[in-house]
C-alpha atoms as a PDB file:
ATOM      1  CA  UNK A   1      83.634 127.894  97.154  1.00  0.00           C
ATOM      2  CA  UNK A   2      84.422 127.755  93.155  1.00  0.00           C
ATOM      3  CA  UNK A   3      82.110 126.675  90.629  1.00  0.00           C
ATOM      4  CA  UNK A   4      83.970 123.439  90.728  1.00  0.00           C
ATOM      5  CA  UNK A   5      83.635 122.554  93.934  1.00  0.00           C
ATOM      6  CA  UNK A   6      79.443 123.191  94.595  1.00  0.00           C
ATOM      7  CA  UNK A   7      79.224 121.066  91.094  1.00  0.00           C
ATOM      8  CA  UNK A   8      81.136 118.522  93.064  1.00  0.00           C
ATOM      9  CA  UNK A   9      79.476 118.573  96.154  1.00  0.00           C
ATOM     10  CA  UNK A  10      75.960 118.732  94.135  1.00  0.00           C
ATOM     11  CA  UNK A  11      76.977 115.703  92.577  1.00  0.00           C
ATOM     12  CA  UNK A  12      78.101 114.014  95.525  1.00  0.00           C
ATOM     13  CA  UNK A  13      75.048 115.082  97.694  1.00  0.00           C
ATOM     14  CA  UNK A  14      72.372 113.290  94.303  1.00  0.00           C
ATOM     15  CA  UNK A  15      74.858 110.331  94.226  1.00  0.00           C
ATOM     16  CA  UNK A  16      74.295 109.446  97.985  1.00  0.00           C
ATOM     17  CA  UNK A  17      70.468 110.240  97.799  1.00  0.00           C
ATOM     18  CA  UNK A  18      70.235 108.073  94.928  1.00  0.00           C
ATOM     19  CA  UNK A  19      71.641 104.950  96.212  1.00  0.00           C
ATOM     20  CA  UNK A  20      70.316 105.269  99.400  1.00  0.00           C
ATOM     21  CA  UNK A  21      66.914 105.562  97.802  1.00  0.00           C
ATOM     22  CA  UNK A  22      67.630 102.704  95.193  1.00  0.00           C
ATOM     23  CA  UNK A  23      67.900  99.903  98.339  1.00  0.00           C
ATOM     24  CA  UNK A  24      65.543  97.046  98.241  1.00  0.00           C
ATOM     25  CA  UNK A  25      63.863  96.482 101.530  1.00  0.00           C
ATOM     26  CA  UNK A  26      64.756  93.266 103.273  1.00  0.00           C
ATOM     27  CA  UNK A  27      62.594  91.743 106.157  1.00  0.00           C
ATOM     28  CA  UNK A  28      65.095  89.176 107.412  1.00  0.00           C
ATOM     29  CA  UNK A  29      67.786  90.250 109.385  1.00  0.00           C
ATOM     30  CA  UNK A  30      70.327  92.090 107.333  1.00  0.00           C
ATOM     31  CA  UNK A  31      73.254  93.816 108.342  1.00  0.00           C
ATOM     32  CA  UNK A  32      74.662  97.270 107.618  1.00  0.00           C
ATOM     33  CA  UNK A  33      77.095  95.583 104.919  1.00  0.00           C
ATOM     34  CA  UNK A  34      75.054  96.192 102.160  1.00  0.00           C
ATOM     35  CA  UNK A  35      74.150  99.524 102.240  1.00  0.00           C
ATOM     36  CA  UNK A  36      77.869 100.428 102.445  1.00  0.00           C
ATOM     37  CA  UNK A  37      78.586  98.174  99.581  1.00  0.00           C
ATOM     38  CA  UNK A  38      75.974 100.512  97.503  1.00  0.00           C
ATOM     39  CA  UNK A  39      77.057 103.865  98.598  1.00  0.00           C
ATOM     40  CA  UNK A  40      80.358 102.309  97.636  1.00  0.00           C
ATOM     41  CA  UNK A  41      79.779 101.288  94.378  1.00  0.00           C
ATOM     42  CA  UNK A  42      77.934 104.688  93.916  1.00  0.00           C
ATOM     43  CA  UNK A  43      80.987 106.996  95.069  1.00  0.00           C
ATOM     44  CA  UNK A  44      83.309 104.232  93.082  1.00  0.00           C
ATOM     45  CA  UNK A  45      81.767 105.224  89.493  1.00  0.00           C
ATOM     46  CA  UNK A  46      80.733 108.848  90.400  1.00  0.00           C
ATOM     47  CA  UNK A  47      83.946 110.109  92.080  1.00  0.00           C
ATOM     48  CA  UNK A  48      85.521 108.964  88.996  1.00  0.00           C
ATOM     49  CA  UNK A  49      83.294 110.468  86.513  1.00  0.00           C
ATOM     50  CA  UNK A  50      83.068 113.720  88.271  1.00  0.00           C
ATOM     51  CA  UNK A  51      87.606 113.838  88.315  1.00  0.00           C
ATOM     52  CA  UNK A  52      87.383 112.688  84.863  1.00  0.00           C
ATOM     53  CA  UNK A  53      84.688 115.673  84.004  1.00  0.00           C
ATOM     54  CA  UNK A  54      86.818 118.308  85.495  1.00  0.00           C
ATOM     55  CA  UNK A  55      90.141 116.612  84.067  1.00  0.00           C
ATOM     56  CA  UNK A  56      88.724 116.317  80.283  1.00  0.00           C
ATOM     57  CA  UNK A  57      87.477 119.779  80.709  1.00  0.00           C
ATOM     58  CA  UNK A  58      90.782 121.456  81.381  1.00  0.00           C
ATOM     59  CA  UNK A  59      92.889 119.513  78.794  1.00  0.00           C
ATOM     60  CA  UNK A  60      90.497 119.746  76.464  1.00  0.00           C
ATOM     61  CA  UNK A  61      90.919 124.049  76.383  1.00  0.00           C
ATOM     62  CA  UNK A  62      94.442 123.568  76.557  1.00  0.00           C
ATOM     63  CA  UNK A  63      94.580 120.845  73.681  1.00  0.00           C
ATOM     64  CA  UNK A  64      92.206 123.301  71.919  1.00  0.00           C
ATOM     65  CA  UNK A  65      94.735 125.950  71.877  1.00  0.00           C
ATOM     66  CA  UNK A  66      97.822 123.738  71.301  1.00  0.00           C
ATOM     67  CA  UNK A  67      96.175 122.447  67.831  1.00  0.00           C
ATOM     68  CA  UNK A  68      95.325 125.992  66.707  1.00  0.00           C
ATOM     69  CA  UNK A  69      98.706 126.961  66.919  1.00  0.00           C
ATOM     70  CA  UNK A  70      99.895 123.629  65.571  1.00  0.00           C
ATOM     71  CA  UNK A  71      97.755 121.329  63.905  1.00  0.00           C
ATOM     72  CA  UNK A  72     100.144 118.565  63.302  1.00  0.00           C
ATOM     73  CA  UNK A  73      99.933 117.829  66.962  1.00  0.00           C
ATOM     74  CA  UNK A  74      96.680 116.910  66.775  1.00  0.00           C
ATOM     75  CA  UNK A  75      97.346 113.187  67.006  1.00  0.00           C
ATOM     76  CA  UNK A  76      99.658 113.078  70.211  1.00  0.00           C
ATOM     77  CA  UNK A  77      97.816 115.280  72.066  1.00  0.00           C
ATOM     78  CA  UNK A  78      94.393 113.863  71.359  1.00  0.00           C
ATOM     79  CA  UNK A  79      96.274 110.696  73.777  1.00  0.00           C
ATOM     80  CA  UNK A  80      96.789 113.494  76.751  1.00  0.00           C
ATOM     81  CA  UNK A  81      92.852 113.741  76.123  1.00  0.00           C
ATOM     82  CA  UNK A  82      91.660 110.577  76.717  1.00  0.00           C
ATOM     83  CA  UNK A  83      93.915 109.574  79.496  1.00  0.00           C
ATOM     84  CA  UNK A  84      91.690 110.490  82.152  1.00  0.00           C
ATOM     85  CA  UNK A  85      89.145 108.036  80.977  1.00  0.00           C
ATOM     86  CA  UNK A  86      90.576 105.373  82.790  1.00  0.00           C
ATOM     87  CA  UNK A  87      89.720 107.259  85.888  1.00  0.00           C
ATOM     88  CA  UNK A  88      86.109 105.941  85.109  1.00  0.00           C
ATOM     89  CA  UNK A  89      87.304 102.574  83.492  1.00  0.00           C
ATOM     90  CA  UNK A  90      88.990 101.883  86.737  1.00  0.00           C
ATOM     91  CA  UNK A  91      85.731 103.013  88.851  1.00  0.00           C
ATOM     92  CA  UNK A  92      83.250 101.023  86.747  1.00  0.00           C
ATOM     93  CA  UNK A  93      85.480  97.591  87.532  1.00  0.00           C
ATOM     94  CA  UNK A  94      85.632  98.632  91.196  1.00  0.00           C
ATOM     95  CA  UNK A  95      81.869  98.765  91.601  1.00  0.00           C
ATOM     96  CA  UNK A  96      81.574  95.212  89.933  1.00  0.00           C
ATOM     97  CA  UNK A  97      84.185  94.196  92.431  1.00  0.00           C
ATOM     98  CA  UNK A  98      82.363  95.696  95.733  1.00  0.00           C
END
């Protein structure tokens, strides 16, 4: 296993155990619906913040490199740089949609 990938797992293993843990207890009959709808919402927003971790991270050595050849490309690339951000944009609305 890389670096990469125990960092991932890690993160996935604390993102379970913490919304498993955060559950309020109900004493009337509840079903099984809600728990999934946490862990959902969980992986939703951390799946996407972990890809967009490891995606920032590589494009940001490359656009690192790219400027210090050429810094008048600082602009455009500086767009390829924040286009993984969405990644958590888009998992933040689907955990208000869950």
């Amino acid at each position: 296993m890389t670096k990469y990938n125990k960092i991932a797992l890690a993160s996935l293993i604390f993102a379970l155990a913490a919304t498993a843990g955060a559950q309020e207890t109900v004493t009337t009959a509840a079903t099984n619906n809600e728990g999934l709808a946490a862990i959902g919402k969980g992986l939703a927003l951390g799946l996407g913040a972990i890809g967009t971790g490891l995606a920032q991270a590589r494009i940001g050595s490359s656009l690192v490199g790219a400027v210090a050849e050429d810094p008048s490309k600082a602009g455009s690339l500086l767009l390829y740089f924040l286009l993984p951000e969405t990644l958590v944009i888009f998992g933040f609305l689907a955990l208000f949609l869950i």
